[in-house]
Protein backbone atom coordinates (compact mmCIF):
# COMPACT_ATOMS: atom_id res chain seq x y z
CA UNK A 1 -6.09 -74.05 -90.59
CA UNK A 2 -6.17 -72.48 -93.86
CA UNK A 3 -2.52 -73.39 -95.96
CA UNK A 4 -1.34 -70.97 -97.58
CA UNK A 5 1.16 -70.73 -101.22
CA UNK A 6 4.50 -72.04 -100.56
CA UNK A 7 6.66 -69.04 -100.31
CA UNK A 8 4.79 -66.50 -100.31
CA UNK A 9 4.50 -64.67 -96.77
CA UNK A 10 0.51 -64.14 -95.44
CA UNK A 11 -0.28 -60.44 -93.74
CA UNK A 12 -2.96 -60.20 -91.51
CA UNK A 13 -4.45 -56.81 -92.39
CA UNK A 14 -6.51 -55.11 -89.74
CA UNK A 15 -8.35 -51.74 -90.39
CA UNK A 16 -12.09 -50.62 -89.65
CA UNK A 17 -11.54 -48.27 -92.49
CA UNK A 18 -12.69 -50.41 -95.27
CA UNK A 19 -11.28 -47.51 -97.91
CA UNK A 20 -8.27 -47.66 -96.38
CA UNK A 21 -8.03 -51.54 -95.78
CA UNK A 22 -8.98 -51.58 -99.73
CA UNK A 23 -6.03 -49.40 -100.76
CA UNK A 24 -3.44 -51.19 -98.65
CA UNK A 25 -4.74 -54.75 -99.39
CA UNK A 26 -3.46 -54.01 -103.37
CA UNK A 27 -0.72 -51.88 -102.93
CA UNK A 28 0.86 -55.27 -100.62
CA UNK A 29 -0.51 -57.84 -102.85
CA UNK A 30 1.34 -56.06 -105.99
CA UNK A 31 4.32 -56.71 -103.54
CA UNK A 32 3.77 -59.94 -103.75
CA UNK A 33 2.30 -60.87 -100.12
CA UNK A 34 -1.11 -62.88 -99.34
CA UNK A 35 -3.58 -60.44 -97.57
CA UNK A 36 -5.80 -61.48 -95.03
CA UNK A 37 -8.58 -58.90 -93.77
CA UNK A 38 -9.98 -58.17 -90.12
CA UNK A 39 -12.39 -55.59 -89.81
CA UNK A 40 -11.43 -54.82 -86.07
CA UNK A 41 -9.19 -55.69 -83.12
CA UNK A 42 -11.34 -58.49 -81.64
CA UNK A 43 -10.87 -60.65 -84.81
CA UNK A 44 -7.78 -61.19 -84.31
CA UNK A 45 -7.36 -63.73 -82.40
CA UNK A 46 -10.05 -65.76 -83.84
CA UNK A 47 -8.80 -65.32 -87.38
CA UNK A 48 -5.30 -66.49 -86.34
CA UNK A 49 -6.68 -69.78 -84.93
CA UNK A 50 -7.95 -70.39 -88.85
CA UNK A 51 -4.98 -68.54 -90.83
CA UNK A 52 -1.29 -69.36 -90.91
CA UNK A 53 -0.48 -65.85 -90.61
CA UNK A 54 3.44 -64.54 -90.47
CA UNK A 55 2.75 -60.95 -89.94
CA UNK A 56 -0.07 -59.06 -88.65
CA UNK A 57 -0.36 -55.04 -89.97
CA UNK A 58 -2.87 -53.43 -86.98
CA UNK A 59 -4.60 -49.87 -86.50
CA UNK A 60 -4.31 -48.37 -83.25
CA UNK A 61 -7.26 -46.72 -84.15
CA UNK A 62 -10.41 -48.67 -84.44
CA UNK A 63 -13.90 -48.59 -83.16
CA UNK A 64 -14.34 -51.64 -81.04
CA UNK A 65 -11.19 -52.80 -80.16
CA UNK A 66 -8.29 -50.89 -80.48
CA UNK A 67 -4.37 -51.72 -81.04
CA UNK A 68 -3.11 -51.72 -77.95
CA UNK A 69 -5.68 -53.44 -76.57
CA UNK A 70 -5.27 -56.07 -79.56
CA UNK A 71 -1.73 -56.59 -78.66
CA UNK A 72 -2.45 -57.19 -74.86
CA UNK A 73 -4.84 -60.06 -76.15
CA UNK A 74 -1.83 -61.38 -78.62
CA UNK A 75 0.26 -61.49 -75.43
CA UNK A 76 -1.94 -62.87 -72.96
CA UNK A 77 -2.01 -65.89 -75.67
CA UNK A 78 1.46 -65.96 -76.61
CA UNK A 79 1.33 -65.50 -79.42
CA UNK A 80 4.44 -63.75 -80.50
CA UNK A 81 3.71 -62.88 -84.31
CA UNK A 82 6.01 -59.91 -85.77
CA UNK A 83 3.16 -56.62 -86.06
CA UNK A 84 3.23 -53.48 -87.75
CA UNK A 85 0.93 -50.70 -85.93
CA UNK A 86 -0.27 -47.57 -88.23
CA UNK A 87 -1.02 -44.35 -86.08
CA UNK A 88 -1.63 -40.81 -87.55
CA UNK A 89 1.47 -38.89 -86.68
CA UNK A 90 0.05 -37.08 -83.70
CA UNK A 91 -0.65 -40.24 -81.31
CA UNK A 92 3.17 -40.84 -81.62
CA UNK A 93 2.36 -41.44 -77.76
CA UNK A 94 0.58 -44.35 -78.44
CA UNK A 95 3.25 -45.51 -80.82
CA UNK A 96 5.78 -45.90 -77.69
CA UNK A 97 3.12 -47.56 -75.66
CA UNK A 98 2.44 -50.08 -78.71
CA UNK A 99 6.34 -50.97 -78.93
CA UNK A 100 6.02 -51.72 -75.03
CA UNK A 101 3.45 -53.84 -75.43
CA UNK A 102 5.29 -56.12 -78.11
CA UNK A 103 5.16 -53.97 -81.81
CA UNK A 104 7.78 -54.82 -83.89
CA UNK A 105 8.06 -51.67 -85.54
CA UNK A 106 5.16 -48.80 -86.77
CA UNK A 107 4.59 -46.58 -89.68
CA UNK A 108 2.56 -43.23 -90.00
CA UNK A 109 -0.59 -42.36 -92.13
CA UNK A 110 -0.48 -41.34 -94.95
CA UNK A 111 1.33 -44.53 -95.53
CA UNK A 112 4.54 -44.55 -97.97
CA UNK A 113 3.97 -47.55 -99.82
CA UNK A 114 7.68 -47.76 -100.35
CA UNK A 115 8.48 -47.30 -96.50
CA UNK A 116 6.42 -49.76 -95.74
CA UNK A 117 7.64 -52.31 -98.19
CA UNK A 118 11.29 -51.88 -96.36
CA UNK A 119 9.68 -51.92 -93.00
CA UNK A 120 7.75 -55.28 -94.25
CA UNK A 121 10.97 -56.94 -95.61
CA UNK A 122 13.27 -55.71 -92.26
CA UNK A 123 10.60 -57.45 -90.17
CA UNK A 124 10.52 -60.67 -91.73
CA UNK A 125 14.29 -61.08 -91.91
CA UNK A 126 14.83 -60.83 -88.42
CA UNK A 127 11.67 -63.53 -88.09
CA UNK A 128 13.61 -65.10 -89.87
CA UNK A 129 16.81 -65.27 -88.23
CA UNK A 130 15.37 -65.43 -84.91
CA UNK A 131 14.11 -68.77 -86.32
CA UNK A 132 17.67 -69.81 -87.45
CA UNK A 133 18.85 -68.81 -84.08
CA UNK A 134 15.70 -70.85 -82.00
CA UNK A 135 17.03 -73.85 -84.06
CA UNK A 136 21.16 -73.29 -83.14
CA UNK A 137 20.29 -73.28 -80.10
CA UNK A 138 18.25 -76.18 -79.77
CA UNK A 139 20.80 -78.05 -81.86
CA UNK A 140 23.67 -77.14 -79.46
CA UNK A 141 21.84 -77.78 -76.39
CA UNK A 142 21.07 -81.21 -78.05
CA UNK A 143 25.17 -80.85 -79.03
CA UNK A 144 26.26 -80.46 -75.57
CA UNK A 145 23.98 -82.57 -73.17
CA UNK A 146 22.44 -86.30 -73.64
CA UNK A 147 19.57 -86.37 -71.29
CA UNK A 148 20.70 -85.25 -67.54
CA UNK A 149 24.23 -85.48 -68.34
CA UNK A 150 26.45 -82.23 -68.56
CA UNK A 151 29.59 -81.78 -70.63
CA UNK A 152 30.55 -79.60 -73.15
CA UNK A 153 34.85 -80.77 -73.80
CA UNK A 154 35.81 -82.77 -76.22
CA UNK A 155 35.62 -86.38 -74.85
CA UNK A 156 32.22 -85.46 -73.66
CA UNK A 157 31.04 -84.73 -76.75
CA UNK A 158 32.21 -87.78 -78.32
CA UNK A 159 30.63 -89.98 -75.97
CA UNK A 160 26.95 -88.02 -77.11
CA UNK A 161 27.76 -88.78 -80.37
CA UNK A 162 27.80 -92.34 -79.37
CA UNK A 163 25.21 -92.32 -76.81
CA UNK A 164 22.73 -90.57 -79.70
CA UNK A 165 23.67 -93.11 -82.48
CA UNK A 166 23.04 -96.28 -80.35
CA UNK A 167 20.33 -95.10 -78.28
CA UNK A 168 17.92 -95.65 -80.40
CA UNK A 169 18.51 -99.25 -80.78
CA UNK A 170 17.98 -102.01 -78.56
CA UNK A 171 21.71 -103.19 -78.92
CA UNK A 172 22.86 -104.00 -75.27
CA UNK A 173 25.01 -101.53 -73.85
CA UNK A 174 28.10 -102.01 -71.55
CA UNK A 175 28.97 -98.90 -69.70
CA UNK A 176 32.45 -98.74 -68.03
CA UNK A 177 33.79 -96.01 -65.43
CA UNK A 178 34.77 -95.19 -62.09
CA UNK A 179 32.46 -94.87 -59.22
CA UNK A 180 30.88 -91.92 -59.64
CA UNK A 181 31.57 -90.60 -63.28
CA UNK A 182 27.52 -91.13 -63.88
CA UNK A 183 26.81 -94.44 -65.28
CA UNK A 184 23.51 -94.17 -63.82
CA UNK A 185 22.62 -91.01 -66.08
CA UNK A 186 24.45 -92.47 -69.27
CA UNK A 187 21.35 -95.92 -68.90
CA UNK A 188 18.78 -93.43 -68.11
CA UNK A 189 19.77 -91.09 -71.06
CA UNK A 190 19.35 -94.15 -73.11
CA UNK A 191 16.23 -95.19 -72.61
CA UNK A 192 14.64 -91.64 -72.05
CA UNK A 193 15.81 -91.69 -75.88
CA UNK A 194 15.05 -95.02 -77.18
CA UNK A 195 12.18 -96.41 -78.62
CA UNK A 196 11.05 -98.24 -75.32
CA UNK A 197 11.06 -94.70 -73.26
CA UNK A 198 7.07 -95.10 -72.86
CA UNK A 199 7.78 -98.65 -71.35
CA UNK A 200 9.45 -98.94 -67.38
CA UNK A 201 12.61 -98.39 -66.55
CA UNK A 202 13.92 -101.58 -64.31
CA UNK A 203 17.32 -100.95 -62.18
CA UNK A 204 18.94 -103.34 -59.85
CA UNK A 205 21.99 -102.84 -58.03
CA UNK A 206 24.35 -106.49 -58.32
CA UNK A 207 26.06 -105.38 -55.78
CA UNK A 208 23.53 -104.69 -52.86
CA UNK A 209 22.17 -108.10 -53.03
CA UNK A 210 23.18 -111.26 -51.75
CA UNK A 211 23.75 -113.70 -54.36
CA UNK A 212 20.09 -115.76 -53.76
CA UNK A 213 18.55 -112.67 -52.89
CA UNK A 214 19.55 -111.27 -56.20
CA UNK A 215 18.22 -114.63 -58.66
CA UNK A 216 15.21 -113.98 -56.96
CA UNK A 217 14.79 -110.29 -57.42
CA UNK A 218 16.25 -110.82 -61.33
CA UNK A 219 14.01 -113.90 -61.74
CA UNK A 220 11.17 -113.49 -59.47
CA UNK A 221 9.53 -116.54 -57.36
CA UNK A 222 6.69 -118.68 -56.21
CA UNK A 223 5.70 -119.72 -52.87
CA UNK A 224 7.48 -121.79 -51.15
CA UNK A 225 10.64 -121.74 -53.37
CA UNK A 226 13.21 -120.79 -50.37
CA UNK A 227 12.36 -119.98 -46.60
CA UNK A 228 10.19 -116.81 -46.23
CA UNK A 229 9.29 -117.20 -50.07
CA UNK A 230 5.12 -116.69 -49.07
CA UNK A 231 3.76 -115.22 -52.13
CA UNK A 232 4.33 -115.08 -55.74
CA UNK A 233 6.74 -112.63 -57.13
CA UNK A 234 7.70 -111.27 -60.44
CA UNK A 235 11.53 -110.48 -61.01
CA UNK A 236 13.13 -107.41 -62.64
CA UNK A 237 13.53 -108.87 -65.76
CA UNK A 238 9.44 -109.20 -65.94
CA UNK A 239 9.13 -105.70 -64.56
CA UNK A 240 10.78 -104.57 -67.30
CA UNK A 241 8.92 -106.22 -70.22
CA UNK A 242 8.79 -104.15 -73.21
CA UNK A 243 11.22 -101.65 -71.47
CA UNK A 244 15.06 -101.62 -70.25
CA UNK A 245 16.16 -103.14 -67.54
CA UNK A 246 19.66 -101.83 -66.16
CA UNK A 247 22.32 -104.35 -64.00
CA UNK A 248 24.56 -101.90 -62.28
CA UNK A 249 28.23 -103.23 -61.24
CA UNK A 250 27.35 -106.39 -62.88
CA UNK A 251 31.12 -107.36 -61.99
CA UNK A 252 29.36 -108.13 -58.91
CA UNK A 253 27.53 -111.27 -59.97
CA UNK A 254 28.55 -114.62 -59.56
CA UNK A 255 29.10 -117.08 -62.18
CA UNK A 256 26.13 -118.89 -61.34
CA UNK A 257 23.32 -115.61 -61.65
CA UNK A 258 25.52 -114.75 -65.02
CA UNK A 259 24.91 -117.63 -66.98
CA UNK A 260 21.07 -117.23 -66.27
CA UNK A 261 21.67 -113.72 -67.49
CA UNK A 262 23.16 -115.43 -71.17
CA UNK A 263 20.71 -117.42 -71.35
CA UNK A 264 17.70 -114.48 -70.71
CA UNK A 265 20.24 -112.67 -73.30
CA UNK A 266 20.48 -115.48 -75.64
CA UNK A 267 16.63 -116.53 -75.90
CA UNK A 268 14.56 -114.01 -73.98
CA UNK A 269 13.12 -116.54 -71.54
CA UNK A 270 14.00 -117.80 -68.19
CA UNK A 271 12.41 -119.66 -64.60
CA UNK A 272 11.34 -118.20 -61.73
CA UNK A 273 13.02 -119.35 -58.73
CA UNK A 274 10.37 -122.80 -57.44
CA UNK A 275 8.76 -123.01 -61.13
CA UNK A 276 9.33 -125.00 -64.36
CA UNK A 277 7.45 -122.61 -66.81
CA UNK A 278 9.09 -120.91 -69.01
CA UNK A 279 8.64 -116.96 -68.70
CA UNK A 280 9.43 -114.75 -72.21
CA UNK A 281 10.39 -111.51 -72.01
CA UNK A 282 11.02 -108.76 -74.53
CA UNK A 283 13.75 -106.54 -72.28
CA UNK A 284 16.79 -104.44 -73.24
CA UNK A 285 19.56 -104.93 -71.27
CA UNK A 286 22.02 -102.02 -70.06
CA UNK A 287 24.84 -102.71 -67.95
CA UNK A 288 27.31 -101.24 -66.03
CA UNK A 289 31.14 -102.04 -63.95
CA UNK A 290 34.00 -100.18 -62.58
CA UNK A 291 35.58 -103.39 -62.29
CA UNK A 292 38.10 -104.18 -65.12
CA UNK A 293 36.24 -107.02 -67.05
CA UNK A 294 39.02 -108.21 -68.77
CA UNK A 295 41.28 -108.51 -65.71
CA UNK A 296 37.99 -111.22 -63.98
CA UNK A 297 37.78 -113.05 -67.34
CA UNK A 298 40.93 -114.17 -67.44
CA UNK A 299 40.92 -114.58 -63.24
CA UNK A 300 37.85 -116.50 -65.19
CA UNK A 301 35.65 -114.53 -62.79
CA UNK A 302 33.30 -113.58 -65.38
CA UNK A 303 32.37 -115.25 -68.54
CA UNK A 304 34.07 -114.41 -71.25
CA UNK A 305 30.51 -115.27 -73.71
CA UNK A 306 28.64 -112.85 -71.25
CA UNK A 307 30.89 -110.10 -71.48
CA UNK A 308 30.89 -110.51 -75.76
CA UNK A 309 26.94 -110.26 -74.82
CA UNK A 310 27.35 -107.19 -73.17
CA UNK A 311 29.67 -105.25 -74.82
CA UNK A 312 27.37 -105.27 -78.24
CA UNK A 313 28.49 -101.49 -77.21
CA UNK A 314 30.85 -100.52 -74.99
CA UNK A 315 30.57 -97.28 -73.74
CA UNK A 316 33.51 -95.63 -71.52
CA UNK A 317 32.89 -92.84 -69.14
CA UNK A 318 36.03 -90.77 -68.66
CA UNK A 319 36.75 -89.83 -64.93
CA UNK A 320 36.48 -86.25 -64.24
CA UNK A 321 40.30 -85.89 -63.60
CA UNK A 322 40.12 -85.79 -67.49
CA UNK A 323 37.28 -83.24 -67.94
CA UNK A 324 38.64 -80.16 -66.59
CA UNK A 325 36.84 -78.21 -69.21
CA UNK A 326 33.36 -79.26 -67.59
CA UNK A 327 34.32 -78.93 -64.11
CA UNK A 328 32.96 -75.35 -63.88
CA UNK A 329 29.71 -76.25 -65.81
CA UNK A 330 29.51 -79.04 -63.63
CA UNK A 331 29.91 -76.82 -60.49
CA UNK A 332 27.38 -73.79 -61.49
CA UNK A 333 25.08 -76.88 -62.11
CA UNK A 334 24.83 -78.37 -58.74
CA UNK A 335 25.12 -74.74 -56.79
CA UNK A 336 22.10 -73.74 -58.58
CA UNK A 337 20.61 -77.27 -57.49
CA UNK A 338 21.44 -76.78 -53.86
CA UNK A 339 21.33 -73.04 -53.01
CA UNK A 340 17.77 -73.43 -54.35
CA UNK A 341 17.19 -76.75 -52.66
CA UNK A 342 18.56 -74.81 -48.99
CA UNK A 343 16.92 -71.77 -49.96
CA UNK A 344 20.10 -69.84 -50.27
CA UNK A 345 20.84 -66.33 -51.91
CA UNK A 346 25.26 -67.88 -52.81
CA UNK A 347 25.85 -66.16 -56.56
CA UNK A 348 28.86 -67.91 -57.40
CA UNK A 349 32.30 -69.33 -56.48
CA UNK A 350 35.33 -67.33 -55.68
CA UNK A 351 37.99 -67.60 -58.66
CA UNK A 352 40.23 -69.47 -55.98
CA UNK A 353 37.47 -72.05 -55.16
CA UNK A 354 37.20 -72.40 -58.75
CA UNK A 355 40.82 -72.81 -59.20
CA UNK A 356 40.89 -75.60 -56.70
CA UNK A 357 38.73 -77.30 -58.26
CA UNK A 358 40.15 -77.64 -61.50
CA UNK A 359 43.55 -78.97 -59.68
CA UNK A 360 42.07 -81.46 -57.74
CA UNK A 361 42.50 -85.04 -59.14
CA UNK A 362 38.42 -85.77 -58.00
CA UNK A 363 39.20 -89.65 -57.30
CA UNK A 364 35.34 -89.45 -56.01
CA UNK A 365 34.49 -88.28 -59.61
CA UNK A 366 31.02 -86.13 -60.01
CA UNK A 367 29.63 -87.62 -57.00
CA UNK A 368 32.84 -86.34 -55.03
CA UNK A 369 32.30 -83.03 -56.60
CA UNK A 370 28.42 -82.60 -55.79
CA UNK A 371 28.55 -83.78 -52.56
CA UNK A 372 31.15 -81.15 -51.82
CA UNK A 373 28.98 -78.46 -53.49
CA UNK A 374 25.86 -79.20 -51.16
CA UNK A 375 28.59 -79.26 -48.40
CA UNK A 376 29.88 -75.87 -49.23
CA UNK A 377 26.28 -74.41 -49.83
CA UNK A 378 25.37 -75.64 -46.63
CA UNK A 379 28.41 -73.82 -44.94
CA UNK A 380 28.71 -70.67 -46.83
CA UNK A 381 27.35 -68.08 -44.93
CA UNK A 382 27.93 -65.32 -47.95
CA UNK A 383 27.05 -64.49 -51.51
CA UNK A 384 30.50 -66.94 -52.70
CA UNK A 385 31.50 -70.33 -52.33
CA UNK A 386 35.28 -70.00 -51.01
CA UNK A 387 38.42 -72.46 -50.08
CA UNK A 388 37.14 -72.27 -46.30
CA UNK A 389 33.93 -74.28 -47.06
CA UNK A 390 35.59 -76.63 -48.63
CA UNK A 391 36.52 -79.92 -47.27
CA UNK A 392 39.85 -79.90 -45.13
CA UNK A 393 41.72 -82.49 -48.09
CA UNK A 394 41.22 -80.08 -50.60
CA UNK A 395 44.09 -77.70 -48.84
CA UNK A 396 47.56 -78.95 -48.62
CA UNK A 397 49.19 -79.32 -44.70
CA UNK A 398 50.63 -75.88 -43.39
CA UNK A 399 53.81 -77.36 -43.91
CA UNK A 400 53.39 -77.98 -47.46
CA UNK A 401 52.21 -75.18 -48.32
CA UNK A 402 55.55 -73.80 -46.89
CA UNK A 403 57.37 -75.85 -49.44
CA UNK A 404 55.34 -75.10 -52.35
CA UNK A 405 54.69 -71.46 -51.72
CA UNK A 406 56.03 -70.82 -55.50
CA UNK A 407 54.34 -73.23 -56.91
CA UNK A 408 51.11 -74.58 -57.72
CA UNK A 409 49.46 -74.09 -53.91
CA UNK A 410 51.02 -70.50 -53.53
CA UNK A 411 47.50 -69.83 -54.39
CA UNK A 412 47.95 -66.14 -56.10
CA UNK A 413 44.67 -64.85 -58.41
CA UNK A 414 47.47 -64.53 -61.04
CA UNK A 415 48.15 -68.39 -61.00
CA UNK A 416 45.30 -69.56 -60.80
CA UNK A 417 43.76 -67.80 -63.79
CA UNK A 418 46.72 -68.16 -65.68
CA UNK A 419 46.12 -72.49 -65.00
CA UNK A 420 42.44 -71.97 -65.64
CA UNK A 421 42.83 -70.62 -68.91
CA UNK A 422 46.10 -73.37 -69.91
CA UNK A 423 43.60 -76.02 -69.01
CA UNK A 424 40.74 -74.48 -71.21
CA UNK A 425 43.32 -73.65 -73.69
CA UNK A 426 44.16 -77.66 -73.78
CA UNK A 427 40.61 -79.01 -73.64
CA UNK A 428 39.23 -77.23 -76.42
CA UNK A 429 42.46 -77.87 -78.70
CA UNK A 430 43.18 -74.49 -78.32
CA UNK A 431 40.29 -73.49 -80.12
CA UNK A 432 40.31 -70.04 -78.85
CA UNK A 433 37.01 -68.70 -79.10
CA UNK A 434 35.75 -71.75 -77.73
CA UNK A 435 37.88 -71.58 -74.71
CA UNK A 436 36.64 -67.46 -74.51
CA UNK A 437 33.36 -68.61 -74.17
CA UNK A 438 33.92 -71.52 -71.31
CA UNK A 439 35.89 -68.89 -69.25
CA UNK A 440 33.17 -66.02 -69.59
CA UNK A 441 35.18 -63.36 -71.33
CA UNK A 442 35.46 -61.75 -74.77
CA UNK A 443 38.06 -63.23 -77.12
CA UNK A 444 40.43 -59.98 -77.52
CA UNK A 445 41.12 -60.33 -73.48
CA UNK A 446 41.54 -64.54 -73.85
CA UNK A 447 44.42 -63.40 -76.48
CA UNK A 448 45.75 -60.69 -74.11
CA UNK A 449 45.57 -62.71 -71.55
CA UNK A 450 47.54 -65.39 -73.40
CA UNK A 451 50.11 -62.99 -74.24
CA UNK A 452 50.41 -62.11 -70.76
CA UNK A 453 51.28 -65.34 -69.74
CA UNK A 454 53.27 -66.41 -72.25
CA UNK A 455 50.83 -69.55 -72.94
């Protein structure tokens, strides 16, 4: 591809009236543009495949291929370049048809240099900030995500931070939550965006194995080296050679499997289980607990020069009970997942299902929350997700709800939204727009709204 001047915007000029192309071509370059020349519609395409082109000026008119028909090749490619048509004033009919098909904008023989000069310079500033805004949004969807992982408040966004600084590393990485908060996702993230992402991706579960059944699957064995042992068997930590290799509740692990896991740490080599040669490895480890580590160390439960090992980073995962601000991300997230995955026509959740859900303490965390998504989804027989398909524990006992009908479980609409938006309020800092945006409304109604309610 040709490169063109630094600067200086390139015009694809396309006319099978050589007088005319002439007259144009000088009039723009005294503008200051680069002008490149077609002599008809079906050199367009070819033409852009050697030119960096940023704008493409095209005839409707022409004698072998025409400009509509040019700009039904231009989107059959995808090619989404800003054009300019020129039509004689009568075929203003063809004019609308060219704007359907993807003009930017058109201008009428006999051309006014002028005119077209503002056209030219309207066109490229909104190239241009469509470009800025292609680039904000890719830099807040990288802002508000960190590979599968959803979360857009505050602590959420601190963790990314993290995540992105040290993911590129191949410091070992201790990740710490309750059950369910998505420790899982947080070691995936990180190698999907390390440098070892082309290389596998090892998991093992500490706690699913039995303590010799788990040296063996870390370590790997030959024949013979316990009872049923009749071939030769690489371990995880070989699996995952040049890759990552994640221990998940690694609180699970007796003393005995974690000073073999030092020592793999310590010097990258280790035994399988029957052998005496020494097997190196290059692996990064990940780990993960909702145990509390500190608590077992000095229960001396778990090695103290392990967990220092570990916790090169320690990551924390904050239960959900502390991200009310994703909940309803997190919710529109796994309906979409399951009405499509039960082939269900459910829009949305009622604003008292929603309301729920932000008052619930979630002691199952996100797991708690999506399996009582696909529960309701299964259920719901309408276009909403309410209360009714909701597990039984998420409703207080008739008799509470006598003694409560005041307060939080009197269950008005007025209540509810008035909670939903304190709890926005309080996860974005009350940054207000911010909070306008989570809830779905514009920014003059978040401040009546706060008025309202005295918040």
């Amino acid at each position: 591809m040709a490169h063109k001047e630094a600067g200086k915007h390139e015009i694809l000029l396309v006319d099978d009236d050589i007088g005319h192309r002439t007259m144009l071509k000088l009039n723009l370059e005294s503008l200051g543009y680069g002008i490149i020349e077609a002599s008809d519609g079906d050199e367009v395409l070819d033409t852009l495949q050697k030119e960096s082109i940023d704008l493409i000026l095209l005839d409707l008119k022409m004698k072998r291929m025409g400009g509509i028909e040019t700009l039904a090749k231009l989107a059959s490619a995808n090619i989404s370049i800003p054009t300019i048509v020129i039509t004689a004033f009568s075929s203003i009919e063809s004019v609308v048809t060219a704007m359907k098909n993807g003009a930017y904008d058109y201008i009428t023989k006999p051309i006014d240099i002028n005119n077209l000069a503002h056209i030219l310079s309207r066109a490229f500033d909104h190239t241009l900030l469509r470009i800025e805004n292609d680039q904000l949004r890719k830099r807040l969807a990288e802002q508000y995500s960190f590979g599968n992982i959803i979360g857009s408040s505050k602590v959420m966004q601190e963790l990314f931070g993290t995540l992105s600084l040290v993911a590129d590393s191949d410091a070992t990485v201790l990740i710490l939550g309750e059950s369910g908060t998505g420790k899982e996702l947080v070691a995936n993230g990180l190698h999907e965006h390390s440098k070892r992402k082309a290389g596998p991706f090892i998991k093992v579960n500490c706690s699913a194995l039995h303590e010799d059944l788990l040296e063996s699957e870390l370590f790997g064995h030959e024949i013979g080296a316990f009872t049923g042992a009749t071939s030769k068997r690489k371990g995880r930590f070989e699996l995952a050679h040049t890759g990552t290799l994640f221990l998940d509740e690694i609180g699970d692990m007796s003393l005995t499997t974690q000073a073999k896991i030092l020592r793999v740490l310590q010097e990258g080599e280790f035994e399988r289980l029957g052998s005496s040669d020494t097997v190196k490895v290059d692996v990064r480890l990940l780990a993960a607990t909702h145990k509390d580590l500190d608590a077992m160390i000095k229960a001396e439960t778990f090695r103290q020069d392990l967990y220092f090992r570990l916790a090169v980073v320690p990551v924390e995962l904050p239960p959900l009970r502390k991200r009310q601000g994703d909940i309803t991300e997190l919710s529109q997230h796994f309906l979409k997942l399951y009405t499509e995955k039960n082939n269900k026509n459910i829009k949305t959740f009622h604003p008292e299902t929603l309301a729920i859900f932000v008052r619930y303490s979630w002691p199952g965390n996100i797991r708690e929350l999506e399996n009582s998504i696909e529960r309701a989804v299964i259920l719901c027989l309408g276009e909403q997700i309410t209360p009714k398909e909701l597990p039984p524990h998420f409703l207080p006992e008739p008799d509470e709800l006598i003694r409560k009908k005041s307060s939080s479980y009197g269950w008005t609409l007025r209540d509810m939204e008035r909670e939903m938006i304190r709890a926005t309020l309080q996860d974005t800092n009350n940054n207000k727009s911010l909070a306008a945006k989570r809830l779905g409304i514009a920014r003059q109604t978040l401040f009546n709204k706060i008025k309202e309610y005295g918040l």
